[in-house]
C-alpha atoms as a PDB file:
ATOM      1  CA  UNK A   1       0.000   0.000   0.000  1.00  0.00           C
ATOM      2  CA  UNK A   2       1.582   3.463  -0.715  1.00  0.00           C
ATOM      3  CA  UNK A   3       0.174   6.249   1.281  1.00  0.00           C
ATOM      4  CA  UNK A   4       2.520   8.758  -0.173  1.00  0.00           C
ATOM      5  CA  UNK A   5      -0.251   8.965  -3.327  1.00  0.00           C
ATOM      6  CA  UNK A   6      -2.529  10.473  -0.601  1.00  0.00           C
ATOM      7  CA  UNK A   7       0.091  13.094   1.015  1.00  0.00           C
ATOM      8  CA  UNK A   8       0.968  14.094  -2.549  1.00  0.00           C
ATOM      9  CA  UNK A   9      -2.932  14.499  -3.381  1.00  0.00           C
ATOM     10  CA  UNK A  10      -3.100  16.965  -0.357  1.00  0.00           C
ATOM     11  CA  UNK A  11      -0.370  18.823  -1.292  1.00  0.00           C
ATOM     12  CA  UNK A  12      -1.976  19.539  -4.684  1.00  0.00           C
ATOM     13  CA  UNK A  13      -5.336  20.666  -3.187  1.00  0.00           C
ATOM     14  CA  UNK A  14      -3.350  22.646  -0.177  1.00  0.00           C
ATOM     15  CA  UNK A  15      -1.785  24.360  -3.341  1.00  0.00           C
ATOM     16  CA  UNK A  16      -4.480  24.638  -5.844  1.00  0.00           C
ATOM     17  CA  UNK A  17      -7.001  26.603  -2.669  1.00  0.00           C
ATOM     18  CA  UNK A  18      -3.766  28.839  -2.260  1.00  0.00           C
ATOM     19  CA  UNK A  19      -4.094  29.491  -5.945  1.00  0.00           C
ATOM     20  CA  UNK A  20      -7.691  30.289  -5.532  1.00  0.00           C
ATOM     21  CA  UNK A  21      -7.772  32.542  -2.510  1.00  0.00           C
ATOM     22  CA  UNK A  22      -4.829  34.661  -4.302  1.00  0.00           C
ATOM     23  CA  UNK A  23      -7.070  34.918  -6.948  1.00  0.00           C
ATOM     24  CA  UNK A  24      -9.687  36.225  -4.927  1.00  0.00           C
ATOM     25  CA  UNK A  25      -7.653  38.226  -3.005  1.00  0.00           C
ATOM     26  CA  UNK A  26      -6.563  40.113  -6.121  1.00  0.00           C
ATOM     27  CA  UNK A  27      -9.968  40.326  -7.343  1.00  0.00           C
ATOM     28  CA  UNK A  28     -10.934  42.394  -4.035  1.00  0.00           C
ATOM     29  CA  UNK A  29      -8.109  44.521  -4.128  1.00  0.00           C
ATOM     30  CA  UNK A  30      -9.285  45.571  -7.609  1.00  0.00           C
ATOM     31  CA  UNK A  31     -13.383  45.662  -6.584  1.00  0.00           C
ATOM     32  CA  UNK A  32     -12.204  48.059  -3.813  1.00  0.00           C
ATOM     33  CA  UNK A  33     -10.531  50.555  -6.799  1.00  0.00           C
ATOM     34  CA  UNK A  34     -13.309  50.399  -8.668  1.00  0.00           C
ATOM     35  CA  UNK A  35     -15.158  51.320  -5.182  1.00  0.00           C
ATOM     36  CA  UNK A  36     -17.698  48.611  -5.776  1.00  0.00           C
ATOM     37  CA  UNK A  37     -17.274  48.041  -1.782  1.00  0.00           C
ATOM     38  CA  UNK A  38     -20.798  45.541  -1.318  1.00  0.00           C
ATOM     39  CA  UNK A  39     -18.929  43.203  -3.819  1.00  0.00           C
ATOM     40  CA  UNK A  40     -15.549  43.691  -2.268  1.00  0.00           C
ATOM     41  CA  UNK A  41     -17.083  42.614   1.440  1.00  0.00           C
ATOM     42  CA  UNK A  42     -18.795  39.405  -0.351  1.00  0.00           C
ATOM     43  CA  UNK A  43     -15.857  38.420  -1.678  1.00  0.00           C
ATOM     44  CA  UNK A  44     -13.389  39.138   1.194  1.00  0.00           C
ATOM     45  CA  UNK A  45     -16.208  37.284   3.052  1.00  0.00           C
ATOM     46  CA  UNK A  46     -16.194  33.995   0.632  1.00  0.00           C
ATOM     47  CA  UNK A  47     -12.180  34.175   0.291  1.00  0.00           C
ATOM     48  CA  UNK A  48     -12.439  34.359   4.920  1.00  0.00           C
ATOM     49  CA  UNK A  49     -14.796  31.173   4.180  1.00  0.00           C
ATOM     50  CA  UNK A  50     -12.418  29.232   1.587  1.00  0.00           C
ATOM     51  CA  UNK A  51      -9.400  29.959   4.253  1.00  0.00           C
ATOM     52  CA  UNK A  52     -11.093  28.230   6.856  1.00  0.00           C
ATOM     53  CA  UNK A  53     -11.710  25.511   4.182  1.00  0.00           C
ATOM     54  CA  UNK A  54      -7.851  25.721   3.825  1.00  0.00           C
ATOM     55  CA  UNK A  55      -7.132  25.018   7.747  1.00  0.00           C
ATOM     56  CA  UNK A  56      -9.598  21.970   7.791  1.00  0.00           C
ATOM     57  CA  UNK A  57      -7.803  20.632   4.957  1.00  0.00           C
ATOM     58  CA  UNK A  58      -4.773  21.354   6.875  1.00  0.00           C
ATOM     59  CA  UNK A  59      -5.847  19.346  10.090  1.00  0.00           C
ATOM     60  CA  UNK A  60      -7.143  16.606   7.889  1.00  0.00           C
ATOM     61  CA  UNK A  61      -3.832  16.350   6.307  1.00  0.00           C
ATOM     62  CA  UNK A  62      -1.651  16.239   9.979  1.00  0.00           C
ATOM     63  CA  UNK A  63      -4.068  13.807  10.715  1.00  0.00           C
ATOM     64  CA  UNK A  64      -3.477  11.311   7.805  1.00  0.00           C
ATOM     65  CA  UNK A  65       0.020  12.350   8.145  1.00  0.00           C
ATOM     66  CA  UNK A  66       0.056  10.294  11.734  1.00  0.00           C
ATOM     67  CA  UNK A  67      -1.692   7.638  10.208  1.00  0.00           C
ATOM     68  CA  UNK A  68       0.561   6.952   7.474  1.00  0.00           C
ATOM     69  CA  UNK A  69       3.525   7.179   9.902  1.00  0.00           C
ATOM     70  CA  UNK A  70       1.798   4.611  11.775  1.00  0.00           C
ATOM     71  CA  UNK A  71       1.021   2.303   9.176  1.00  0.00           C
ATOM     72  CA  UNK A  72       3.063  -1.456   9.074  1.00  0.00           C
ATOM     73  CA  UNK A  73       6.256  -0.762   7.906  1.00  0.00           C
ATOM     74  CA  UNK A  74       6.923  -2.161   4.429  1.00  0.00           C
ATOM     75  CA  UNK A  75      10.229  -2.797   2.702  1.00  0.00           C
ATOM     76  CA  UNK A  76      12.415  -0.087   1.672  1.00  0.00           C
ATOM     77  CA  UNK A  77      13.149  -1.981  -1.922  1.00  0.00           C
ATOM     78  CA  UNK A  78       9.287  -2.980  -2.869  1.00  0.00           C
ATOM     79  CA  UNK A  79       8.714   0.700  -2.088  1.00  0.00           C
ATOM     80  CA  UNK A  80      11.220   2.239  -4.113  1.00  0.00           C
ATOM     81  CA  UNK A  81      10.710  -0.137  -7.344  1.00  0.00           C
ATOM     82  CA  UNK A  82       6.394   0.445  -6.912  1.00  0.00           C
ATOM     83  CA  UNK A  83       6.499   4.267  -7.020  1.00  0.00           C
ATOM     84  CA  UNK A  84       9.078   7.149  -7.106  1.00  0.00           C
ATOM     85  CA  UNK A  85       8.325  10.136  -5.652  1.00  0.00           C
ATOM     86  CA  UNK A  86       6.751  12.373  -7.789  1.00  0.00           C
ATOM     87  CA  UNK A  87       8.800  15.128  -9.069  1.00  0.00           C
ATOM     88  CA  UNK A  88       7.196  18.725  -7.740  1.00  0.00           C
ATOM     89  CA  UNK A  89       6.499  18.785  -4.394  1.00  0.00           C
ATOM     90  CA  UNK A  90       7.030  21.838  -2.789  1.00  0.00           C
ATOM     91  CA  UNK A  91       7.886  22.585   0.899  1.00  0.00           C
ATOM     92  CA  UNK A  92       5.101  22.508   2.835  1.00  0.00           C
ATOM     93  CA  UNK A  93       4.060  25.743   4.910  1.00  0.00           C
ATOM     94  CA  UNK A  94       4.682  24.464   7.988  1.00  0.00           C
ATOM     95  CA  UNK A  95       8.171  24.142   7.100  1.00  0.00           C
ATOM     96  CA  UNK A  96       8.145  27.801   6.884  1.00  0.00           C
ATOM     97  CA  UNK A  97       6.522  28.716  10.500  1.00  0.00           C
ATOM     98  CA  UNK A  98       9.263  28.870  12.760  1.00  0.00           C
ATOM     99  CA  UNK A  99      12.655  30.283  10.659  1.00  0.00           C
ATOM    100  CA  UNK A 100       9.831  32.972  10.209  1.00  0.00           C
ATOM    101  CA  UNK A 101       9.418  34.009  13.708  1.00  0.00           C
ATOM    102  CA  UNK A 102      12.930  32.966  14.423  1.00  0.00           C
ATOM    103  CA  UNK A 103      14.074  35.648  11.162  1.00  0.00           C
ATOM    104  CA  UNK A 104      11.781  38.438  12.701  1.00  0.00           C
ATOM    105  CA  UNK A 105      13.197  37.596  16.514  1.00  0.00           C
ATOM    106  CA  UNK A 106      16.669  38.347  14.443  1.00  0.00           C
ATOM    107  CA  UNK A 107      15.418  41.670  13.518  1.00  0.00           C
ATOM    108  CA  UNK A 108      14.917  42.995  16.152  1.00  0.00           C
ATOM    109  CA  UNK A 109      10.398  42.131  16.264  1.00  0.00           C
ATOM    110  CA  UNK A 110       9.722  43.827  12.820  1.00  0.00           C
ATOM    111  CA  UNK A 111      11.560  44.131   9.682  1.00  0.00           C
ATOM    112  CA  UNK A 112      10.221  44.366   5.610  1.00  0.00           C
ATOM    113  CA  UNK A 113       9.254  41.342   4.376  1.00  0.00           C
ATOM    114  CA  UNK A 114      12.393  40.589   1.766  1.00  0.00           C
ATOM    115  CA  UNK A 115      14.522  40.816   4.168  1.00  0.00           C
ATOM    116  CA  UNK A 116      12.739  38.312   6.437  1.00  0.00           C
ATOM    117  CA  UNK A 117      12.435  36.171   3.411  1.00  0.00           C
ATOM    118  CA  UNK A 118      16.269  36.429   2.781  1.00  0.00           C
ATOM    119  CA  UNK A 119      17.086  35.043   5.973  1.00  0.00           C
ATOM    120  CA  UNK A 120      14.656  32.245   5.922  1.00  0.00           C
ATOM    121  CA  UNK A 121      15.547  30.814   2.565  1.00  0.00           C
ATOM    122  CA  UNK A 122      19.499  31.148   3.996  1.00  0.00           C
ATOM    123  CA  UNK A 123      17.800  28.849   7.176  1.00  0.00           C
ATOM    124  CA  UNK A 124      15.756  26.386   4.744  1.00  0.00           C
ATOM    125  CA  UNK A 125      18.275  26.139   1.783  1.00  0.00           C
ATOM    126  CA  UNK A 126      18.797  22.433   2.641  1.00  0.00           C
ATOM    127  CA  UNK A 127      15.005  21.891   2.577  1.00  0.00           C
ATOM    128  CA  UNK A 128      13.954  23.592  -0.615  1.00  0.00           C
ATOM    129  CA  UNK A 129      13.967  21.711  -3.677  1.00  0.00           C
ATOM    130  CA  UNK A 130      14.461  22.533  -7.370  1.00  0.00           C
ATOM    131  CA  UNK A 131      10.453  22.585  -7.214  1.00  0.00           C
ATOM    132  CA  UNK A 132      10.491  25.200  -4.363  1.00  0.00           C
ATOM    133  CA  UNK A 133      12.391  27.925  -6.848  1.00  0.00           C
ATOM    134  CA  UNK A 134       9.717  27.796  -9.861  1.00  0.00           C
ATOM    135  CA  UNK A 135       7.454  30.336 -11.021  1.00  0.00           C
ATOM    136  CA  UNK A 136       3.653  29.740 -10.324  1.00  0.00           C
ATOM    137  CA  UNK A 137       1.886  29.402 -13.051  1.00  0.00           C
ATOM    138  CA  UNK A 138      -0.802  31.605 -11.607  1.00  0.00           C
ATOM    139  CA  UNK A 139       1.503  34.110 -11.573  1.00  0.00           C
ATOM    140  CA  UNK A 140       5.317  33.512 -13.407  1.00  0.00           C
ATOM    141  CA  UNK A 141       6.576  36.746 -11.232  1.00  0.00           C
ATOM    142  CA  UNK A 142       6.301  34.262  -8.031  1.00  0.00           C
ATOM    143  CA  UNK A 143       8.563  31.781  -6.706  1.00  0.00           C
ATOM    144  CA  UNK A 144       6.646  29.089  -5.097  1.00  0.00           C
ATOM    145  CA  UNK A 145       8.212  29.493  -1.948  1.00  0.00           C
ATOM    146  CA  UNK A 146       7.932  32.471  -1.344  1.00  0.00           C
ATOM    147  CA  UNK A 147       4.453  32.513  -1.670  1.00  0.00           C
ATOM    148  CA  UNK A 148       4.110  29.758   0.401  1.00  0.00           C
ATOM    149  CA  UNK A 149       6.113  31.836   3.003  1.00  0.00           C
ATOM    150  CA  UNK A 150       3.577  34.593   2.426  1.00  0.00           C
ATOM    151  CA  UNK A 151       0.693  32.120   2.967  1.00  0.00           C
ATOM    152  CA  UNK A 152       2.488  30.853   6.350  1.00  0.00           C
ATOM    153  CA  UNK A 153       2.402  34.281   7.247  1.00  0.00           C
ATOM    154  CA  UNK A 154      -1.026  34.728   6.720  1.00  0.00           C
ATOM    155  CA  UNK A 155      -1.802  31.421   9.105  1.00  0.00           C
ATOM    156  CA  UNK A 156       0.843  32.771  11.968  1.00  0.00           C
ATOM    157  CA  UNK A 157      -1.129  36.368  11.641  1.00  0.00           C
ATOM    158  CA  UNK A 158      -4.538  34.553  12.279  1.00  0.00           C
ATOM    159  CA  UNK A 159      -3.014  32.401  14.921  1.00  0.00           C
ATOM    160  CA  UNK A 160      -2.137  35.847  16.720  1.00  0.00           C
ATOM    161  CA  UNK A 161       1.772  35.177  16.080  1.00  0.00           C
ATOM    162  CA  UNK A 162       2.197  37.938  13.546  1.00  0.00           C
ATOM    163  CA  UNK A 163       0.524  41.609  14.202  1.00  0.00           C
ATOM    164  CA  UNK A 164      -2.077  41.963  11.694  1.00  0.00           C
ATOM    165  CA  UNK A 165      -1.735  45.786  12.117  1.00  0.00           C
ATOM    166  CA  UNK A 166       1.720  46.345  10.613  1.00  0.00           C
ATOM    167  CA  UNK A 167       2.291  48.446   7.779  1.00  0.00           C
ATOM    168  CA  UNK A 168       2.173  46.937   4.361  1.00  0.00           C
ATOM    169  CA  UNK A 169       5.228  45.168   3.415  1.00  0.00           C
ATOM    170  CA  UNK A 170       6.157  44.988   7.115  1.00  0.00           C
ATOM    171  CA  UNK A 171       6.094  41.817   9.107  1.00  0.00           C
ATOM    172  CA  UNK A 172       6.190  41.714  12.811  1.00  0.00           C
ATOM    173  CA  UNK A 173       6.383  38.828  15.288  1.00  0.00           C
ATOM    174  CA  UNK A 174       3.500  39.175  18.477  1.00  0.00           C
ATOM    175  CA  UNK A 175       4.269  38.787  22.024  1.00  0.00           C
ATOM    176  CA  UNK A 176       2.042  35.268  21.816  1.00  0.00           C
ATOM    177  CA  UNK A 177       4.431  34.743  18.685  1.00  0.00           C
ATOM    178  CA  UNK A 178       7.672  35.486  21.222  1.00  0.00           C
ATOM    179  CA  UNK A 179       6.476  33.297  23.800  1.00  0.00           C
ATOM    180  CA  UNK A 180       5.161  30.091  21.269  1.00  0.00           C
ATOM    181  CA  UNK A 181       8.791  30.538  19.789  1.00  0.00           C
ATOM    182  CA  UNK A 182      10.413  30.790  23.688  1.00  0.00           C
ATOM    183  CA  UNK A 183       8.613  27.681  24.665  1.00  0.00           C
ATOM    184  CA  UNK A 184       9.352  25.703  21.526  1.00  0.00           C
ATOM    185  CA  UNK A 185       5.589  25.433  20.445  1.00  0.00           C
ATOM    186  CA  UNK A 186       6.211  26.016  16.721  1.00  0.00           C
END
């Protein structure tokens, strides 16, 4: 039995939601120009609703990802001859939580966001792959990891670990964000 088919299936729907509340994101920004507000809110509303979605996907993933880690071991050569690993995967977002906080703690709380960025692809070099440095192709002026960076911020803001008040282009690390990081919780 290979379970990795089903981790690599949530990988592609983490990423393919990420794809769609972007979208939507960029959609309001431009609704909010065109100061059509009442379709703005619904959609800022709908793309709040998807990134719930996004979390429950999330805890449905951690969850299969202790069942598969508890599943009867099988034997290293039958898996390796059954299925390679499908080229593509990116790192996933979790990955990115803590040399995020850890970058900002660096910087004294609050610094822009490329230079937070800079540091944490210097801490995860060894865990990005060749996958990790492509262009989306929602958007060929993004690396994938740094958007999935972005997106982990996003999670650590509405976790209360980031201030969601900082300037644009600014991240900041949270006292709750501080003391998660102090007592090794992320």
């Amino acid at each position: 039995m290979d379970t990795n088919e089903v981790g690599v299936a949530f990988e592609i729907l983490l990423e393919e939601i990420e794809q769609v509340i972007d979208i939507a994101e960029k959609e309001s920004k431009e609704l909010l120009k065109r100061d059509t507000y009442d379709d703005a809110r619904a959609l800022i509303e709908w793309q709040i609703r998807v990134t719930d979605f996004r979390g429950k996907v999330r805890q449905l993933q951690a969850e299969w990802n202790r069942l598969a880690r508890s599943e009867q071991p099988r034997r290293e050569t039958e898996r390796r001859q059954s299925r390679r690993l499908p080229k593509g995967l990116r790192t996933p977002e979790d990955a990115f939580r803590r040399p995020i906080l850890e970058a900002l703690v660096e910087l004294k709380g609050r610094a822009p966001m490329q230079d937070v960025l800079q540091r944490v692809e210097e801490e995860l070099k060894h865990k990005l792959n060749p996958y990790d440095y492509e262009p989306l192709p929602s958007d060929p002026n993004s690396v994938r990891w740094r958007k999935t960076a972005q997106w982990c911020r996003k999670t650590l803001v509405t976790e209360g670990l980031m201030r969601a008040d900082s300037a644009r282009g600014i991240w900041e690390i949270s006292d709750k964000g501080r003391a998660a990081l102090d007592r090794g919780e992320v």
